[in-house]
PDB file of N, CA and C in Angstrom:
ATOM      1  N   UNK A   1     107.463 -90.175 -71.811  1.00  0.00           N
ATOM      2  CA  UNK A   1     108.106 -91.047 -70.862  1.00  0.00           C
ATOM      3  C   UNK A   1     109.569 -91.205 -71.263  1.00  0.00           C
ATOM      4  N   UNK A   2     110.441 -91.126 -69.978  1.00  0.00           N
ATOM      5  CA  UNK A   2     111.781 -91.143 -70.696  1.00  0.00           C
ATOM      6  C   UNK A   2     112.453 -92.741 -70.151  1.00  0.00           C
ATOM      7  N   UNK A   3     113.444 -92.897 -70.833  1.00  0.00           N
ATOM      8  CA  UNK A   3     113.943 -94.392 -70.719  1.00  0.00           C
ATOM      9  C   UNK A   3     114.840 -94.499 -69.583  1.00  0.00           C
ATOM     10  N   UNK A   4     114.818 -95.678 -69.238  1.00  0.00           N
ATOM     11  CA  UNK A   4     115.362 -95.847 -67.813  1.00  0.00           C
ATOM     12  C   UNK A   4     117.217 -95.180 -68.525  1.00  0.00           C
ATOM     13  N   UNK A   5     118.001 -94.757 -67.152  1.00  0.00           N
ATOM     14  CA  UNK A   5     118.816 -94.140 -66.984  1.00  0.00           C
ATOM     15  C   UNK A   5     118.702 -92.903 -68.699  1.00  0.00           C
ATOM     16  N   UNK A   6     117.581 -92.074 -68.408  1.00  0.00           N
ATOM     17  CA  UNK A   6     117.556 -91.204 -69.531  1.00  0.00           C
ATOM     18  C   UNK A   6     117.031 -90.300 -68.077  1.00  0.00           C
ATOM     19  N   UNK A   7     117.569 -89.308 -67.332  1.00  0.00           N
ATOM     20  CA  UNK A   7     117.214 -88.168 -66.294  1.00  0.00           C
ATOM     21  C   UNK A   7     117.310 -86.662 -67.152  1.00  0.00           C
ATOM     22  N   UNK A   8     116.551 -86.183 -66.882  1.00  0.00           N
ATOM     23  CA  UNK A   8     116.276 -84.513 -67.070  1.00  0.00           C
ATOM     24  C   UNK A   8     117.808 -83.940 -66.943  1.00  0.00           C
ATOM     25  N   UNK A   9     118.175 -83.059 -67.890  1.00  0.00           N
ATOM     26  CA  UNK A   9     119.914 -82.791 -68.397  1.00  0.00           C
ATOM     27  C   UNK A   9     119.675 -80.999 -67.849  1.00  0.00           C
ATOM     28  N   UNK A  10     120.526 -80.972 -67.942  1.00  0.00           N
ATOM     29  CA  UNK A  10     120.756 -78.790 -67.337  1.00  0.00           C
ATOM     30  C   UNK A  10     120.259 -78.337 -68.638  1.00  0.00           C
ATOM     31  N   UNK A  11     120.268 -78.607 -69.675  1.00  0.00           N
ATOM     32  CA  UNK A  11     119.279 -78.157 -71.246  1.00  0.00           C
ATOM     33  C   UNK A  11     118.039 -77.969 -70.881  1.00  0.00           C
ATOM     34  N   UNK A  12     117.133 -78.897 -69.708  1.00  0.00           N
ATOM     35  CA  UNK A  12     116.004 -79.158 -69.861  1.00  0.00           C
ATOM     36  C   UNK A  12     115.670 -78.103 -68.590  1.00  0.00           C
ATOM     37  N   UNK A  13     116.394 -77.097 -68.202  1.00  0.00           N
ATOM     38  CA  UNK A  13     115.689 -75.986 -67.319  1.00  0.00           C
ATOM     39  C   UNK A  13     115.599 -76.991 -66.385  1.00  0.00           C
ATOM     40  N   UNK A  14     116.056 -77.799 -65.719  1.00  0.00           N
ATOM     41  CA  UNK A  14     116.097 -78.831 -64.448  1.00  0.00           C
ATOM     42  C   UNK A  14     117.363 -78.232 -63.495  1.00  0.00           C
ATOM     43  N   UNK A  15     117.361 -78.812 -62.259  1.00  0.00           N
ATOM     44  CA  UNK A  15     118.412 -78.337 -61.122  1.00  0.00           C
ATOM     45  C   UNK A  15     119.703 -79.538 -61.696  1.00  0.00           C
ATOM     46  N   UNK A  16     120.474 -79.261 -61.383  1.00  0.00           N
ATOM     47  CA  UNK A  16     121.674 -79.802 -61.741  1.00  0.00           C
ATOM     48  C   UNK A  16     121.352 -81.473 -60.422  1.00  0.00           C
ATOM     49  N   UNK A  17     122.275 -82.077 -60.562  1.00  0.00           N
ATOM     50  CA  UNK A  17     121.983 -82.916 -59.493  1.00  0.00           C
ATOM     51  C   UNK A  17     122.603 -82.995 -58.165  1.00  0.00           C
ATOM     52  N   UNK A  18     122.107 -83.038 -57.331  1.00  0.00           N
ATOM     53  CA  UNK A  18     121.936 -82.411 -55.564  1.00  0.00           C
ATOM     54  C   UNK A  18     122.356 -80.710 -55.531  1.00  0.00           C
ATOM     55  N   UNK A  19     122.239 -80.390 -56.465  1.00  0.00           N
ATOM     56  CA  UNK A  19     122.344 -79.027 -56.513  1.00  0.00           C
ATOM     57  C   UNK A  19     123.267 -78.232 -56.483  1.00  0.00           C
ATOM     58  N   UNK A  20     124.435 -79.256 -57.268  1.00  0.00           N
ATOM     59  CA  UNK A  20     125.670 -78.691 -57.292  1.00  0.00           C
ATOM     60  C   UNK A  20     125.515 -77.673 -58.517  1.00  0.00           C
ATOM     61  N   UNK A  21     126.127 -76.895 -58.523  1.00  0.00           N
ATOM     62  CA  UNK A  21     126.560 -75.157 -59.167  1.00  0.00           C
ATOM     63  C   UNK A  21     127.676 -75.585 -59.663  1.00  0.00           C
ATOM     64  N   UNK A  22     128.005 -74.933 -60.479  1.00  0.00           N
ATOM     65  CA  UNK A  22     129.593 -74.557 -60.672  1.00  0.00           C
ATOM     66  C   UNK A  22     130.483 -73.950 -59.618  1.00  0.00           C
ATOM     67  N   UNK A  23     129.804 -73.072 -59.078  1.00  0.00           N
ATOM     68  CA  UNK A  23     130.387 -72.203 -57.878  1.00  0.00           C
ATOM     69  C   UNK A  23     130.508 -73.277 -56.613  1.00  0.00           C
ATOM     70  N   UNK A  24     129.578 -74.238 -56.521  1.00  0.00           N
ATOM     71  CA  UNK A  24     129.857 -75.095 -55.428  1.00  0.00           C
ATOM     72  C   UNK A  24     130.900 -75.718 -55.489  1.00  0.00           C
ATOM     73  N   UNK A  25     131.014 -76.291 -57.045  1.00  0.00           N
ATOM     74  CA  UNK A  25     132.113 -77.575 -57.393  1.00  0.00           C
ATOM     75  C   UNK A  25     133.153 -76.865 -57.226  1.00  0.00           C
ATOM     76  N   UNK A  26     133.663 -75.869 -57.216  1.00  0.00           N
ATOM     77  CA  UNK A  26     134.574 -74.602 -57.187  1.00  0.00           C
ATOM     78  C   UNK A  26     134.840 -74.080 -55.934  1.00  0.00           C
ATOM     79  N   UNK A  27     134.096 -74.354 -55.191  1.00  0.00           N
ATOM     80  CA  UNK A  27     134.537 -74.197 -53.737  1.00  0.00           C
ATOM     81  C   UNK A  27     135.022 -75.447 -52.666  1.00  0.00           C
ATOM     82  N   UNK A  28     134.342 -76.550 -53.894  1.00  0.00           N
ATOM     83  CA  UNK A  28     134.466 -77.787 -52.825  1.00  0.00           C
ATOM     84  C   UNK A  28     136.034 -78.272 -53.411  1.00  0.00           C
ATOM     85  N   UNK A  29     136.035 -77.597 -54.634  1.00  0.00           N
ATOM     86  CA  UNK A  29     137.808 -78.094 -55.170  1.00  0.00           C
ATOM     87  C   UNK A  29     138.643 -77.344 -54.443  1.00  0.00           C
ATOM     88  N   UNK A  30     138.280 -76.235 -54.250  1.00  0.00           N
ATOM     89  CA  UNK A  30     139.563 -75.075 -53.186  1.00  0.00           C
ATOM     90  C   UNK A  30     139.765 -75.720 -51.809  1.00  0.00           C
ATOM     91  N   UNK A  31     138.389 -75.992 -51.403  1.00  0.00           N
ATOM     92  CA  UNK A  31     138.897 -76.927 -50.110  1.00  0.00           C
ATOM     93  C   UNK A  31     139.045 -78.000 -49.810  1.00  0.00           C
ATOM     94  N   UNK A  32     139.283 -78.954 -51.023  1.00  0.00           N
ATOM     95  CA  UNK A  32     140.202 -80.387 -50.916  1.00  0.00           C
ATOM     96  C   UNK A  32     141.495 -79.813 -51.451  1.00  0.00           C
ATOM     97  N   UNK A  33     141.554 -79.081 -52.362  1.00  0.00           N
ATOM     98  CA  UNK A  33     143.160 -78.484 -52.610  1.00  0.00           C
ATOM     99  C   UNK A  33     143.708 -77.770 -51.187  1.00  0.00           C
ATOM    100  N   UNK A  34     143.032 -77.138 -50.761  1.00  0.00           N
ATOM    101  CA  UNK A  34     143.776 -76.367 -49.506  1.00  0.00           C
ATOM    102  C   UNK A  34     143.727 -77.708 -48.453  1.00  0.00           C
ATOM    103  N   UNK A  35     142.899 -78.488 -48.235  1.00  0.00           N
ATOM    104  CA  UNK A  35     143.115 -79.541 -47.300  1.00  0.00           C
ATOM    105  C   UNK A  35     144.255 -80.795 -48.056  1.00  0.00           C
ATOM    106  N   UNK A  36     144.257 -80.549 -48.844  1.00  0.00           N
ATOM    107  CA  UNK A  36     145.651 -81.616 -49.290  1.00  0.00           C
ATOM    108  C   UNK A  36     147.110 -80.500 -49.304  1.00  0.00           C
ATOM    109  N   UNK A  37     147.031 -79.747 -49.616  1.00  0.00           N
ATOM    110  CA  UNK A  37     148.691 -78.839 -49.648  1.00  0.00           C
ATOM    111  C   UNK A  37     148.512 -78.985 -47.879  1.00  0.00           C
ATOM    112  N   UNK A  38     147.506 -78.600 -47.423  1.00  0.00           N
ATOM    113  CA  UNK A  38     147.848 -78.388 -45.378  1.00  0.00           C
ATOM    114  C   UNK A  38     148.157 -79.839 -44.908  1.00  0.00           C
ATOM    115  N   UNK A  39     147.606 -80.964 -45.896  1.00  0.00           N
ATOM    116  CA  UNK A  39     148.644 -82.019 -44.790  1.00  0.00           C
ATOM    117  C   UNK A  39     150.205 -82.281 -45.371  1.00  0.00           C
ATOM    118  N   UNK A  40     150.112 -82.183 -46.679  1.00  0.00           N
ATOM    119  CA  UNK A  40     151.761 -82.241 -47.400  1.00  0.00           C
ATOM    120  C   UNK A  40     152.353 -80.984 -46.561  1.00  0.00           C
ATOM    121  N   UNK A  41     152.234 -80.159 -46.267  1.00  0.00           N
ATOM    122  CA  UNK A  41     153.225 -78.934 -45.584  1.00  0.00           C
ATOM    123  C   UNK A  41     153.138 -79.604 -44.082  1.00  0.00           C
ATOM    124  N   UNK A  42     152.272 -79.605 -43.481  1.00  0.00           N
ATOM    125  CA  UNK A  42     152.137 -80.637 -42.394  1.00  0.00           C
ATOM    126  C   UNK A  42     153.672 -81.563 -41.753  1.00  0.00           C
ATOM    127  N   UNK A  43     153.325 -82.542 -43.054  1.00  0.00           N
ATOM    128  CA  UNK A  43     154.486 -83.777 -42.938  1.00  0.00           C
ATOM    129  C   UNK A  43     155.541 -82.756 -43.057  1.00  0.00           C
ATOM    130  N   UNK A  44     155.829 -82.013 -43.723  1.00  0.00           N
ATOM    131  CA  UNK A  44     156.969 -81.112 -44.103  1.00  0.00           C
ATOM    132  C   UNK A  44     157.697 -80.438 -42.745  1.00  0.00           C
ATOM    133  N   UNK A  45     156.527 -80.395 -42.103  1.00  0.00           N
ATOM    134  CA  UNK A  45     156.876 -79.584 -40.489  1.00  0.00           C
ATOM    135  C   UNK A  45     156.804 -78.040 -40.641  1.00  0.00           C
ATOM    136  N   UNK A  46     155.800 -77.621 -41.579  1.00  0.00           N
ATOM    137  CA  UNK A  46     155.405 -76.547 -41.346  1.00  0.00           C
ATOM    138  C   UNK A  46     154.356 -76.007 -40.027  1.00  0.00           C
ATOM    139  N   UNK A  47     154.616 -75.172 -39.242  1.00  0.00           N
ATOM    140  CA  UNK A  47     153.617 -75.021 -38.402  1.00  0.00           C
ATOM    141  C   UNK A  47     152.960 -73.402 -38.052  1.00  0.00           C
ATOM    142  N   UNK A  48     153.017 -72.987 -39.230  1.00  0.00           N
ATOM    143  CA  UNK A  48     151.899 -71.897 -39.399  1.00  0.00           C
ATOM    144  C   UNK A  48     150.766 -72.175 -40.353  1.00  0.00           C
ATOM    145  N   UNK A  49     151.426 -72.348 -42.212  1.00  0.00           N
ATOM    146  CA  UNK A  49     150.808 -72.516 -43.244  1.00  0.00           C
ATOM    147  C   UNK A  49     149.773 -73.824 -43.228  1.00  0.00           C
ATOM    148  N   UNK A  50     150.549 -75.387 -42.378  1.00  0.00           N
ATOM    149  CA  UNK A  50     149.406 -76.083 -42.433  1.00  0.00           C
ATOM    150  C   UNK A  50     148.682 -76.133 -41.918  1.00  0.00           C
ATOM    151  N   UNK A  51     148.574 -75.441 -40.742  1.00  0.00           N
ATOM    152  CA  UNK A  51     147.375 -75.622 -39.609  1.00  0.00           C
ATOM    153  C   UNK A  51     146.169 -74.789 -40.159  1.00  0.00           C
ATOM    154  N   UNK A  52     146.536 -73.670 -41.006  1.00  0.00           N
ATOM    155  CA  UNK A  52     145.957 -72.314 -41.700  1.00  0.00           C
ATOM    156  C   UNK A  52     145.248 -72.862 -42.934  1.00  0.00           C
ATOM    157  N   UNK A  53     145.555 -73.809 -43.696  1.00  0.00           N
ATOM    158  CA  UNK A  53     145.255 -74.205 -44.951  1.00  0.00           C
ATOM    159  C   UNK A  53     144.421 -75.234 -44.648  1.00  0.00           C
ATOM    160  N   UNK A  54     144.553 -76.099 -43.789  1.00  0.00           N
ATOM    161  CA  UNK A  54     143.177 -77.345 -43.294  1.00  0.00           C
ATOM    162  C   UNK A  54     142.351 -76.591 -42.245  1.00  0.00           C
ATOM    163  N   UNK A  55     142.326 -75.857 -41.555  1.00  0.00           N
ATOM    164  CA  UNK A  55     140.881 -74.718 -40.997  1.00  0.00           C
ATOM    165  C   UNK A  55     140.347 -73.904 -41.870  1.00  0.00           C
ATOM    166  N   UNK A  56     141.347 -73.690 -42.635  1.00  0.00           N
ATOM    167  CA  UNK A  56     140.124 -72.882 -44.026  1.00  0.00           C
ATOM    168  C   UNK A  56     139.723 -74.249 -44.617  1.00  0.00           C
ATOM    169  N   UNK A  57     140.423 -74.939 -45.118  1.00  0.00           N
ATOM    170  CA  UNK A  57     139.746 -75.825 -45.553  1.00  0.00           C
ATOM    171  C   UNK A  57     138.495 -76.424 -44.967  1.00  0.00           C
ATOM    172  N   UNK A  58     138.758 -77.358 -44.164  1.00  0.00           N
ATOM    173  CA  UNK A  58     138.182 -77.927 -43.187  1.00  0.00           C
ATOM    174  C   UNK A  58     136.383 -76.978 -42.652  1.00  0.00           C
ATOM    175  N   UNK A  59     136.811 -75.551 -42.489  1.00  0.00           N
ATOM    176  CA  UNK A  59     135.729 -74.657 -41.791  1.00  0.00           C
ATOM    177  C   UNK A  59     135.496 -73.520 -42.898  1.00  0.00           C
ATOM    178  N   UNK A  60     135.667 -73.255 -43.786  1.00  0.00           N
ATOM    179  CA  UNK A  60     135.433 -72.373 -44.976  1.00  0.00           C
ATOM    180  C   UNK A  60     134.922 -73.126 -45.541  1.00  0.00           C
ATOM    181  N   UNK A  61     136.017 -73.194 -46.447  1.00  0.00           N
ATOM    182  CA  UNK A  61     135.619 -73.594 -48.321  1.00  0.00           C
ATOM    183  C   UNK A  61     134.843 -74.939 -48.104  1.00  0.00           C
ATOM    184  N   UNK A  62     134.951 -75.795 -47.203  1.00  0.00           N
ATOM    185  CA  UNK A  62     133.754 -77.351 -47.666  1.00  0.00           C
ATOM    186  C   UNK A  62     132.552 -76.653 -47.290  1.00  0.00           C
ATOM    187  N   UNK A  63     132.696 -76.090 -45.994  1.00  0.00           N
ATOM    188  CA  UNK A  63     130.955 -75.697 -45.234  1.00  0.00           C
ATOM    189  C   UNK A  63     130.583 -74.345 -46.350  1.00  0.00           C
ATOM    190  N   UNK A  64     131.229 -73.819 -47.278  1.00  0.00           N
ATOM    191  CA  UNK A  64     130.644 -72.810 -47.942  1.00  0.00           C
ATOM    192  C   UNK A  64     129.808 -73.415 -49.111  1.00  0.00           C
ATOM    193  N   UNK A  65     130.594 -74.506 -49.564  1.00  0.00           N
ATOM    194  CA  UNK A  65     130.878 -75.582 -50.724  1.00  0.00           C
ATOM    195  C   UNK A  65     128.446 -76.023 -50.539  1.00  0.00           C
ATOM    196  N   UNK A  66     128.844 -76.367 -49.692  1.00  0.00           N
ATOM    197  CA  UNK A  66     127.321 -76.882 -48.876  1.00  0.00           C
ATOM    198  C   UNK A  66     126.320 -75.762 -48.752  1.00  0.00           C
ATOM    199  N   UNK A  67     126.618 -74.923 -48.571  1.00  0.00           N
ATOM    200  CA  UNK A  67     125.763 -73.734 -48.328  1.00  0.00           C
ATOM    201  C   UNK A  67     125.496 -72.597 -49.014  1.00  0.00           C
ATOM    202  N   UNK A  68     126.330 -72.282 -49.864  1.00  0.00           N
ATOM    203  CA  UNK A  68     126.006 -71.707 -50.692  1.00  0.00           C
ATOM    204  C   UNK A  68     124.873 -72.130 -51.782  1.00  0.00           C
ATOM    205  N   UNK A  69     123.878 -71.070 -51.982  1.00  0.00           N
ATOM    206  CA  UNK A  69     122.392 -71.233 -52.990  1.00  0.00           C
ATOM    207  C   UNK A  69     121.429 -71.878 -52.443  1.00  0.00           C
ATOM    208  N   UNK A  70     121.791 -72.055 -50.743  1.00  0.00           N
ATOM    209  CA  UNK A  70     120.465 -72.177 -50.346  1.00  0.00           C
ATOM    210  C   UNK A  70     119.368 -71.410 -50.248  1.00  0.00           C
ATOM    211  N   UNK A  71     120.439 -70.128 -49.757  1.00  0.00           N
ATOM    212  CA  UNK A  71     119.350 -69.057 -50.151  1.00  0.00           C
ATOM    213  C   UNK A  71     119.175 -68.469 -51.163  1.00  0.00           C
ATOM    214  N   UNK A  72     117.635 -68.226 -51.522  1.00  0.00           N
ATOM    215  CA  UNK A  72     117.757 -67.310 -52.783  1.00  0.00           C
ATOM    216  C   UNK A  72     116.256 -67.740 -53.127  1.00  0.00           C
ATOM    217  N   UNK A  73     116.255 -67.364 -54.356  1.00  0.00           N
ATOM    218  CA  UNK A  73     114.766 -66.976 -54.569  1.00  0.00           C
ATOM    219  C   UNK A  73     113.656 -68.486 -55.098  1.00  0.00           C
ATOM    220  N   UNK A  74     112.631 -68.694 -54.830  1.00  0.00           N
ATOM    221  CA  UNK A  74     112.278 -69.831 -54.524  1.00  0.00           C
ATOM    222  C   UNK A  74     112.606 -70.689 -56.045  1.00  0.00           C
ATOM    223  N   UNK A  75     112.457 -71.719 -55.915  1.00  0.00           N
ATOM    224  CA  UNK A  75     112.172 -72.788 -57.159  1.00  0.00           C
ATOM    225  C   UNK A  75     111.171 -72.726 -57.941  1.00  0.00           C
ATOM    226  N   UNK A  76     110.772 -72.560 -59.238  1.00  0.00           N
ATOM    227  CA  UNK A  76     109.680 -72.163 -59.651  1.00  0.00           C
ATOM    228  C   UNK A  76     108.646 -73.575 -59.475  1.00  0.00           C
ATOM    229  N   UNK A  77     107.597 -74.226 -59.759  1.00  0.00           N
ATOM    230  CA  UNK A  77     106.573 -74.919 -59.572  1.00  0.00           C
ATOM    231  C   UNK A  77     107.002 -75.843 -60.270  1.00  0.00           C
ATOM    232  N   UNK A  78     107.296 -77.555 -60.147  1.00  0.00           N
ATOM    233  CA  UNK A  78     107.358 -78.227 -61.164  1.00  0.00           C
ATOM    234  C   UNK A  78     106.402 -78.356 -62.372  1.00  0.00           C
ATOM    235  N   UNK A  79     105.404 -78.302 -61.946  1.00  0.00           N
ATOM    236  CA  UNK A  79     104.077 -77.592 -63.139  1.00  0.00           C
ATOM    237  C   UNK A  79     104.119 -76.265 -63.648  1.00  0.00           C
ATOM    238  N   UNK A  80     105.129 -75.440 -63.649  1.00  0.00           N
ATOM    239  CA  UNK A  80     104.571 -74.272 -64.359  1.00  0.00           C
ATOM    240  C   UNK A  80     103.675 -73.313 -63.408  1.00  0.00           C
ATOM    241  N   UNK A  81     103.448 -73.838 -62.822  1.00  0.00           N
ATOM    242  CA  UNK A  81     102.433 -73.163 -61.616  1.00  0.00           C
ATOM    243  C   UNK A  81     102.707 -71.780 -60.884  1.00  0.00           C
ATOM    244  N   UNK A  82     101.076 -72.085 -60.344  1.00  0.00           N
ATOM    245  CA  UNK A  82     101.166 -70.541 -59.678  1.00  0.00           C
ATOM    246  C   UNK A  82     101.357 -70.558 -58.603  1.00  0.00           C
TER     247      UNK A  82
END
């Protein structure tokens, strides 16, 4: 039995928590970085680069951020199981 706020660690062969990856956290940082430089160029009065940098943002890198490792090969059994 483990002690209250004592949760299963990435050591213990457990899923990370909500199933963030490295690769997720890594995609979800590219697209708050690209959605923060697209509104600073924005204010700037850029009107190619920011509109370009918050739709990738915005429609890439967050919705990839989310979706990526859904697919793939199943979860093994919390028992060990068959």
């Amino acid at each position: 039995m483990t002690r209250t706020g004592e949760g299963p660690t990435a050591s213990d062969g457990e899923r990370p928590p909500f199933g963030l990856r490295p690769l997720n956290v890594g995609l979800l940082a590219s697209g708050l970085l690209a959605i923060a430089a697209g509104y600073v160029l924005l204010g700037r009065g850029s009107t190619v680069a920011a509109p370009l940098l918050l739709v990738a943002g915005y429609a890439v890198f967050v919705p990839a951020a989310l979706l990526v490792g859904l697919r793939g090969a199943p979860e093994p059994d919390e028992h060990g199981g068959e």
